[in-house]
Protein backbone atom coordinates (compact mmCIF):
# COMPACT_ATOMS: atom_id res chain seq x y z
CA UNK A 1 -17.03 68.83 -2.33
CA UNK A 2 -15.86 72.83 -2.07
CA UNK A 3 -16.42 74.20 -5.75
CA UNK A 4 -17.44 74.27 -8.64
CA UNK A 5 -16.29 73.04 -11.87
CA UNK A 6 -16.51 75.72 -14.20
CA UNK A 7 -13.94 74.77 -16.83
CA UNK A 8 -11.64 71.74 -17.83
CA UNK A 9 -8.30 73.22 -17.48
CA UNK A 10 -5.88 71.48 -15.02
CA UNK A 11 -2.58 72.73 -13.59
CA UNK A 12 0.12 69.78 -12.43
CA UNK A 13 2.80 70.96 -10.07
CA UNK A 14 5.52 68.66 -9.43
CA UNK A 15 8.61 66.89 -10.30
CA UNK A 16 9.05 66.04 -14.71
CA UNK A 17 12.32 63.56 -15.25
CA UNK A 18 13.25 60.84 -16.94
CA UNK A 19 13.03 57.23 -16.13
CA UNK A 20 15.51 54.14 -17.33
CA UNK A 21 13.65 50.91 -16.23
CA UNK A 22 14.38 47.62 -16.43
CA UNK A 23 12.29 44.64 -16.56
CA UNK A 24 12.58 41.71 -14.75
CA UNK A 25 14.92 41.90 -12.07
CA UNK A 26 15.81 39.25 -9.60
CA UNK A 27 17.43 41.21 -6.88
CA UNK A 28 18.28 37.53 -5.96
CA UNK A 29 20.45 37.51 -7.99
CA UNK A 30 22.23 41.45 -8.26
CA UNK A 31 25.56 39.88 -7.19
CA UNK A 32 25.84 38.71 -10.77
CA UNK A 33 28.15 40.34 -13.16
CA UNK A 34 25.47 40.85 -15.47
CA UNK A 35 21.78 40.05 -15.62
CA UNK A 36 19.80 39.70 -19.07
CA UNK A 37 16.33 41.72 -19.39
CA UNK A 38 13.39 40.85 -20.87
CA UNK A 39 13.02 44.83 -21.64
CA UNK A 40 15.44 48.27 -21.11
CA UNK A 41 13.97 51.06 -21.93
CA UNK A 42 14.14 54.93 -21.60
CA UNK A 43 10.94 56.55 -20.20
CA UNK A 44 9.52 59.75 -18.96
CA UNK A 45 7.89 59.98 -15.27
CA UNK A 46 7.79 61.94 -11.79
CA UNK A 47 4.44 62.09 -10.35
CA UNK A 48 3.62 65.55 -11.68
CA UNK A 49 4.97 64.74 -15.48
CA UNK A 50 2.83 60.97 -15.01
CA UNK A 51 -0.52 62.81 -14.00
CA UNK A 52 -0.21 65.50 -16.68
CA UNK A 53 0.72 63.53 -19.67
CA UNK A 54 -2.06 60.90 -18.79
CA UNK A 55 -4.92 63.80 -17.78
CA UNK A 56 -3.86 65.45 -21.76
CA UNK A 57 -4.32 61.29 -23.66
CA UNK A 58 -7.62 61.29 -21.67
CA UNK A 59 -8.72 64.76 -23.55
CA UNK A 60 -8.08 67.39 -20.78
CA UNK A 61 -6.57 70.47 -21.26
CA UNK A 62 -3.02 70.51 -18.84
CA UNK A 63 -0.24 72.73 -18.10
CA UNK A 64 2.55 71.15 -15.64
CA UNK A 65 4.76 73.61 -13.63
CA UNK A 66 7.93 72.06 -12.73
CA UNK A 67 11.26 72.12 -12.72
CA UNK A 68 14.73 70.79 -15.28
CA UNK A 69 18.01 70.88 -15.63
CA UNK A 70 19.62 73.30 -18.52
CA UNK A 71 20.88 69.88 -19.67
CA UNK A 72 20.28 67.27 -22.35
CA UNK A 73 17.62 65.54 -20.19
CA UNK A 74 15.86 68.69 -19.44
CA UNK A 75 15.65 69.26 -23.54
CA UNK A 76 14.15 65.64 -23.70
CA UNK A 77 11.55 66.38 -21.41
CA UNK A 78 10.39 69.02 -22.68
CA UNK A 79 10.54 67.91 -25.95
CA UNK A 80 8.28 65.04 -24.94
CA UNK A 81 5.75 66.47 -22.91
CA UNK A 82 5.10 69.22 -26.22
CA UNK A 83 4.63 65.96 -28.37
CA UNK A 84 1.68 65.06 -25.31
CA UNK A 85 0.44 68.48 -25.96
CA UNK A 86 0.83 69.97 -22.68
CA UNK A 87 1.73 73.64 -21.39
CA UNK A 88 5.19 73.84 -20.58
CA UNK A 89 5.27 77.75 -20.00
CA UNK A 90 5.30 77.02 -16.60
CA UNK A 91 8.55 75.46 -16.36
CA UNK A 92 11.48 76.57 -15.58
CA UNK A 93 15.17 75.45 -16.60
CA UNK A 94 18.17 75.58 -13.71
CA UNK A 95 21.85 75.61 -15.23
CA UNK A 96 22.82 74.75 -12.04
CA UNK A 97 20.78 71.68 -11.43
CA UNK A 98 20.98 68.40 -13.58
CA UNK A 99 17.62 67.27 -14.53
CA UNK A 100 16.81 64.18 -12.66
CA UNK A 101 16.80 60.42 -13.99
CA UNK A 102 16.00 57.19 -12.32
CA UNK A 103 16.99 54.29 -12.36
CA UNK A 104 13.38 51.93 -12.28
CA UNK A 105 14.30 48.33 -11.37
CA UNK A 106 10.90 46.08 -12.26
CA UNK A 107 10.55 42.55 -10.52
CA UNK A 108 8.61 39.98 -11.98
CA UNK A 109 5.40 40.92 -10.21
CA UNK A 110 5.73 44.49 -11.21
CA UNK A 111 6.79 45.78 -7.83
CA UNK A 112 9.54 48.62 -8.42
CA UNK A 113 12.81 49.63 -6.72
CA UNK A 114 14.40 52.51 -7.51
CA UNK A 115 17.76 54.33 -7.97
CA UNK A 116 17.87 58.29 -7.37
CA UNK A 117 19.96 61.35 -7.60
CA UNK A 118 19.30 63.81 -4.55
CA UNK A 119 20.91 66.25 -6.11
CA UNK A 120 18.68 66.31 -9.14
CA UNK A 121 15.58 68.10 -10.56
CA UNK A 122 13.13 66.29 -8.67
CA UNK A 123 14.36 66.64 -5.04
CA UNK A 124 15.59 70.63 -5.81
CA UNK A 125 11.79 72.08 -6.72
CA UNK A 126 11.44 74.99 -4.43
CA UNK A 127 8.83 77.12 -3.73
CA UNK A 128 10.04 80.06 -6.16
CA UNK A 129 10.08 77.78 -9.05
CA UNK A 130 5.64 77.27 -8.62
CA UNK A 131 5.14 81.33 -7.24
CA UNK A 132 5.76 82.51 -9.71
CA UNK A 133 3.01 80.98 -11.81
CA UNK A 134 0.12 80.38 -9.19
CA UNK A 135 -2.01 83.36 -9.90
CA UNK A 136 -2.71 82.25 -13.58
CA UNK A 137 -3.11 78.79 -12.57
CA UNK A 138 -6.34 76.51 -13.70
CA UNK A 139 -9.71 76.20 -11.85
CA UNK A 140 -8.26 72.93 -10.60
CA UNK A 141 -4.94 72.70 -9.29
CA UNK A 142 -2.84 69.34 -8.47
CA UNK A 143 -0.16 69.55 -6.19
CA UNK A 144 1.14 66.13 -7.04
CA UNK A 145 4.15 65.62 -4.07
CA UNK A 146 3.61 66.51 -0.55
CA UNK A 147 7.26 65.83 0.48
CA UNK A 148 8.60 64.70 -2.84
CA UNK A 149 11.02 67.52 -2.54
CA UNK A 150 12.57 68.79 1.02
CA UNK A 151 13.21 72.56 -0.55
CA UNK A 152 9.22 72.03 -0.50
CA UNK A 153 8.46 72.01 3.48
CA UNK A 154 5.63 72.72 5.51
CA UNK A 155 6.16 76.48 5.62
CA UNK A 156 6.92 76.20 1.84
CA UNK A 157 3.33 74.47 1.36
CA UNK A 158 1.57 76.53 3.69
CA UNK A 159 2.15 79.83 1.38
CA UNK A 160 1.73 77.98 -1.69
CA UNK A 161 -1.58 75.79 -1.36
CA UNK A 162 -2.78 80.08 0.72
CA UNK A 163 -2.23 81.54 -2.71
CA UNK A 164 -3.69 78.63 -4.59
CA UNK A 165 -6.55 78.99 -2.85
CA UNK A 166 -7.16 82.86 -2.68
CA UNK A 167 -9.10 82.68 -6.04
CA UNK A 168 -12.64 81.85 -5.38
CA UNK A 169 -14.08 78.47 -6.68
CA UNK A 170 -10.47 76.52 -6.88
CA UNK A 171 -10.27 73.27 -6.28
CA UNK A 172 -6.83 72.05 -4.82
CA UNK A 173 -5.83 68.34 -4.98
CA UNK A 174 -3.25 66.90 -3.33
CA UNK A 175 -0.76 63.85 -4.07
CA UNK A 176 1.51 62.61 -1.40
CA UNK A 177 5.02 60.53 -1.08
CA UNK A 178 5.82 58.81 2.18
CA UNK A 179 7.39 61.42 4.56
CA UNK A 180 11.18 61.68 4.47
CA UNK A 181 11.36 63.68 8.01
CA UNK A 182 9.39 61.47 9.90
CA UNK A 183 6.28 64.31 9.97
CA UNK A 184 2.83 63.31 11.11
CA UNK A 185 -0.95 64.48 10.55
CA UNK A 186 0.20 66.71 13.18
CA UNK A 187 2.19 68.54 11.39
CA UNK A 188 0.11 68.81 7.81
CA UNK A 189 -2.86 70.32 9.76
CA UNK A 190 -2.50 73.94 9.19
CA UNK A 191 -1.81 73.00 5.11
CA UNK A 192 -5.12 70.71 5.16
CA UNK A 193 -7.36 73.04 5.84
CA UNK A 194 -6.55 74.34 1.89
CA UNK A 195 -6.93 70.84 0.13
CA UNK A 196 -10.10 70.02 -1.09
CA UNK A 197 -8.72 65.98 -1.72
CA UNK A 198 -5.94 64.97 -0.16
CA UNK A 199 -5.12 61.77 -2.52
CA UNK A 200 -2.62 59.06 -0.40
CA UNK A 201 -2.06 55.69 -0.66
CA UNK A 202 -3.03 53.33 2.20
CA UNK A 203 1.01 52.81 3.06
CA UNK A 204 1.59 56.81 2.65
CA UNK A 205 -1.47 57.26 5.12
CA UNK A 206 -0.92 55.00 7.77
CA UNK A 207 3.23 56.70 7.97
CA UNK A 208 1.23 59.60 8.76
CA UNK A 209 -1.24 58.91 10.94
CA UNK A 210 0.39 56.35 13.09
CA UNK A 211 -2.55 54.37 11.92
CA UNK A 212 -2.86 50.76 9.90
CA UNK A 213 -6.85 50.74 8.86
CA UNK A 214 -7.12 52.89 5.85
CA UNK A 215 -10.57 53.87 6.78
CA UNK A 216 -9.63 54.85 10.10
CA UNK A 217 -6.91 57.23 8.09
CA UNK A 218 -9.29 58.35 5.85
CA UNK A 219 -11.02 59.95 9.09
CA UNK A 220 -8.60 61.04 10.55
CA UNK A 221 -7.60 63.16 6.95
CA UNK A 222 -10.94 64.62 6.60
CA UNK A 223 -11.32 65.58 10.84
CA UNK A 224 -7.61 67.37 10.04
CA UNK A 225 -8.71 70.02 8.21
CA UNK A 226 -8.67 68.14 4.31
CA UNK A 227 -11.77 68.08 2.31
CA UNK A 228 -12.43 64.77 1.25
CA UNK A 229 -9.32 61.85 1.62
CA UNK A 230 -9.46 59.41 -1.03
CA UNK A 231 -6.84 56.28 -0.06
CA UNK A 232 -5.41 54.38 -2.40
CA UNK A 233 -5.27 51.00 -1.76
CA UNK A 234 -4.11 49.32 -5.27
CA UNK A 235 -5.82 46.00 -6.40
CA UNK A 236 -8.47 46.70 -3.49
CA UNK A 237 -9.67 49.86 -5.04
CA UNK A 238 -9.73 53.39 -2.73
CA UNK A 239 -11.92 54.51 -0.02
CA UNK A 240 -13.37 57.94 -0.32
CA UNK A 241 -14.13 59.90 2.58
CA UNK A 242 -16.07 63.28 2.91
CA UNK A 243 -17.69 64.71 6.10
CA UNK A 244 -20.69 62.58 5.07
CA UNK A 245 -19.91 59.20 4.30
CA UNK A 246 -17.45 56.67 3.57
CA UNK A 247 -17.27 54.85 0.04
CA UNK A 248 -15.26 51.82 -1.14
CA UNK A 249 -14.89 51.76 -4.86
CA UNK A 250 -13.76 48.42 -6.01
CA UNK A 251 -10.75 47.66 -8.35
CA UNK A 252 -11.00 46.82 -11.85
CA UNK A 253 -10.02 43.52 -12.48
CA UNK A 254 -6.36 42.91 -13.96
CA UNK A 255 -5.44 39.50 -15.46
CA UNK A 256 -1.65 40.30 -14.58
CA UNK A 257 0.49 43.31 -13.41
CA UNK A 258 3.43 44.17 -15.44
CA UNK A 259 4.72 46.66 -13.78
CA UNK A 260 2.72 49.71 -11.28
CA UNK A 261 5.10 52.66 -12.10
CA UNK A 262 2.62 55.09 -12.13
CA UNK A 263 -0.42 53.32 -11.03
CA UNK A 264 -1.24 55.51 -8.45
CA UNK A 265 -0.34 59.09 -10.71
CA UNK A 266 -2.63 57.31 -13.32
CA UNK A 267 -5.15 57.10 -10.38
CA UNK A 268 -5.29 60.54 -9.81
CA UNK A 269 -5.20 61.62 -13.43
CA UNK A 270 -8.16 59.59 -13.85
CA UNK A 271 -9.87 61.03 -10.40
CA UNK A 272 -8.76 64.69 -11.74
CA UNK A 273 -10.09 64.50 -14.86
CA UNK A 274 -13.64 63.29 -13.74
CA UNK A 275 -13.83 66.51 -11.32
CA UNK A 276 -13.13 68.55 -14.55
CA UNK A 277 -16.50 66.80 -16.26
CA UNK A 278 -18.73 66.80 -13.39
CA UNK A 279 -18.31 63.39 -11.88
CA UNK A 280 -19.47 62.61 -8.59
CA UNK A 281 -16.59 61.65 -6.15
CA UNK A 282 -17.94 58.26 -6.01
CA UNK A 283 -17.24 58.80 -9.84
CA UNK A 284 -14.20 60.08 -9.79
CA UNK A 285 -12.53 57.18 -7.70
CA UNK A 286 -14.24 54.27 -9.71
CA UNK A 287 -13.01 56.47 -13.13
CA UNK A 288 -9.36 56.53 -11.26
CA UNK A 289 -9.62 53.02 -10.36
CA UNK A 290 -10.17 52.24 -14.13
CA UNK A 291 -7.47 54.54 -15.57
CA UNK A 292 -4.71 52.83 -13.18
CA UNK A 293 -6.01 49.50 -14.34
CA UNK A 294 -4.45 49.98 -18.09
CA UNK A 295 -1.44 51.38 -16.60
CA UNK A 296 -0.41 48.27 -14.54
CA UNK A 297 -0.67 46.45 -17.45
CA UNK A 298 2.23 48.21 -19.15
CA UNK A 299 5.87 48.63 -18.78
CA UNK A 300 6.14 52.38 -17.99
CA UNK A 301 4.42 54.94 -16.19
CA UNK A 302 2.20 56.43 -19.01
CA UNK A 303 2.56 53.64 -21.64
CA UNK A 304 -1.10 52.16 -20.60
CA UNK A 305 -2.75 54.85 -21.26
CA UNK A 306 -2.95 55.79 -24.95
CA UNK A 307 -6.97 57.22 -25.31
CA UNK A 308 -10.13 58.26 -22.78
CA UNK A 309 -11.37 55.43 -25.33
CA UNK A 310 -9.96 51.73 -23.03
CA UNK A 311 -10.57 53.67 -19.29
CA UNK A 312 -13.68 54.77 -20.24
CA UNK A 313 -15.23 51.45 -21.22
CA UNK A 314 -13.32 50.15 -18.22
CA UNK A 315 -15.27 52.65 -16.39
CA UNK A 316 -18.53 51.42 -17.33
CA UNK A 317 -18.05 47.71 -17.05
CA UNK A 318 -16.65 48.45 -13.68
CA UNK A 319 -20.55 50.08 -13.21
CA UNK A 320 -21.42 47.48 -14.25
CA UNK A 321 -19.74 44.79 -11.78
CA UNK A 322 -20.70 46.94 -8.98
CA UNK A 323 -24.65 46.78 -9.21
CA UNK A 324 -24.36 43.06 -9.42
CA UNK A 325 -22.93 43.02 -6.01
């Protein structure tokens, strides 16, 4: 690990909208004039807005640099993410963009399909809105959407995770979505060489790489130019690679899914906020692992995650079931 921790402070840069989800919904049956839900309900998310609110319940200290509309939306974002208690300074409001909302269709088994406006908040963050803020950014720094937006390319990412990285000591984490442009590791390798964990999950990886095995991709991260890859790979844990050694941290246990909006944001929350108190990386994943364990077992992407009090005693009984194996 490149670093270190001096201070708890996190900065989140990414995409902050609002989500309407729906819950559950037999895309058997969409034909139908109407379908009744077990639950509607109006929600906040993006993967930057996710991380950030869940990193502040867990006790960290957060700002989120993003991105709204000059609209109603944008107010009720905003609004919400003060109520969480987290830094909003570094967002900006566009008059000429509408902030983005999606529509979040849950199945039974809590897998999600979604409904999205390209023209919205989330796909129109550009590289001016972050600038502008980078040099007073925290010790650690989550980009949280390597290709969430396409004003946000390659050249875009080069200059921003540079500057990120010019102060001394930073730690730089990246999220990713699945590529949109068909790009490969290829391509990433001259923005890898500034992430200290690059933070995919095993589907997001292997679009990348070419590759299935997520411990193969987890190599093949790390011998790009990244830090240390950490794969998600959802009820199977993550796999954690550094120049060293490779680690597989086992899942916690979950009795039933409701719905994974936000599982893997959660995970990275949870993986974020243990590099802010010192955890090892082994530490970090198994915290992360525990984190998106309460948030599968809510409707919503934060709604699992009310305290550090539920992951953290996760945390330890998932010690706990790993030195008994």
């Amino acid at each position: 690990m490149r670093g270190n921790v001096m201070d708890k402070k996190i900065t989140v840069i990414g995409p902050a909208i609002i989500d309407v989800l729906a819950f559950p919904v037999s895309l058997i049956n969409m034909e139908a004039g109407s379908q009744p839900m077990e639950d509607i309900k109006l929600s906040y998310g993006g993967d930057a807005l996710n991380e950030a609110v869940v990193l502040s319940r867990l006790g960290a200290d957060v700002e989120l640099l993003s991105k709204v509309g000059q609209d109603q939306a944008g107010t009720y974002v905003l609004d919400f993410l003060k109520r969480e208690g987290i830094s909003c300074a570094g967002i900006r409001r566009d008059e000429k963009t509408p902030t983005s909302v999606n529509i979040v269709l849950v199945d039974e088994h809590g897998e999600r399909f979604f409904l999205t406006n390209p023209r919205g908040s989330m796909r129109k963050l550009a590289e001016e809105d972050i600038d502008v803020a980078i040099d007073t950014a925290a010790h650690i720094v989550s980009f949280a959407g390597i290709f969430i937006s396409p004003m946000l390319d390659v050249d875009s990412m080069e200059r921003i995770f540079r500057r990120i990285k010019e102060k001394p000591g930073r730690i730089l984490a990246a999220d990713m979505t699945k590529p949109k442009n068909g790009e490969t590791l290829e391509d990433l390798g001259r923005i890898l060489k500034y992430v200290d964990f690059i933070l995919p999950n095993e589907g997001e990886a292997a679009m990348l790489t070419g590759e299935e095995d997520p411990r193969r991709n987890a190599q093949l991260l790390v011998g790009a130019g990244a830090g240390c890859a950490v794969i998600k790979c959802g009820e199977k844990g993550c796999i954690i690679q550094t120049k060293d050694k490779c680690t597989e941290i086992p899942a916690f246990p979950v009795a039933k899914v409701a719905d994974s909006t936000g599982a893997g944001d959660s995970f990275v929350a949870g993986f974020l906020y243990g590099l802010s108190r010192g955890f090892s990386v082994e530490q970090c994943g198994s915290f992360g692992n525990a984190v998106a364990s309460c948030t599968v077992e809510a409707l919503g992407a934060t709604d699992g995650v009310t305290s550090l009090e539920e992951p953290m005693a996760r945390y330890k009984r998932l010690a706990e079931l790993v030195k008994k194996c």
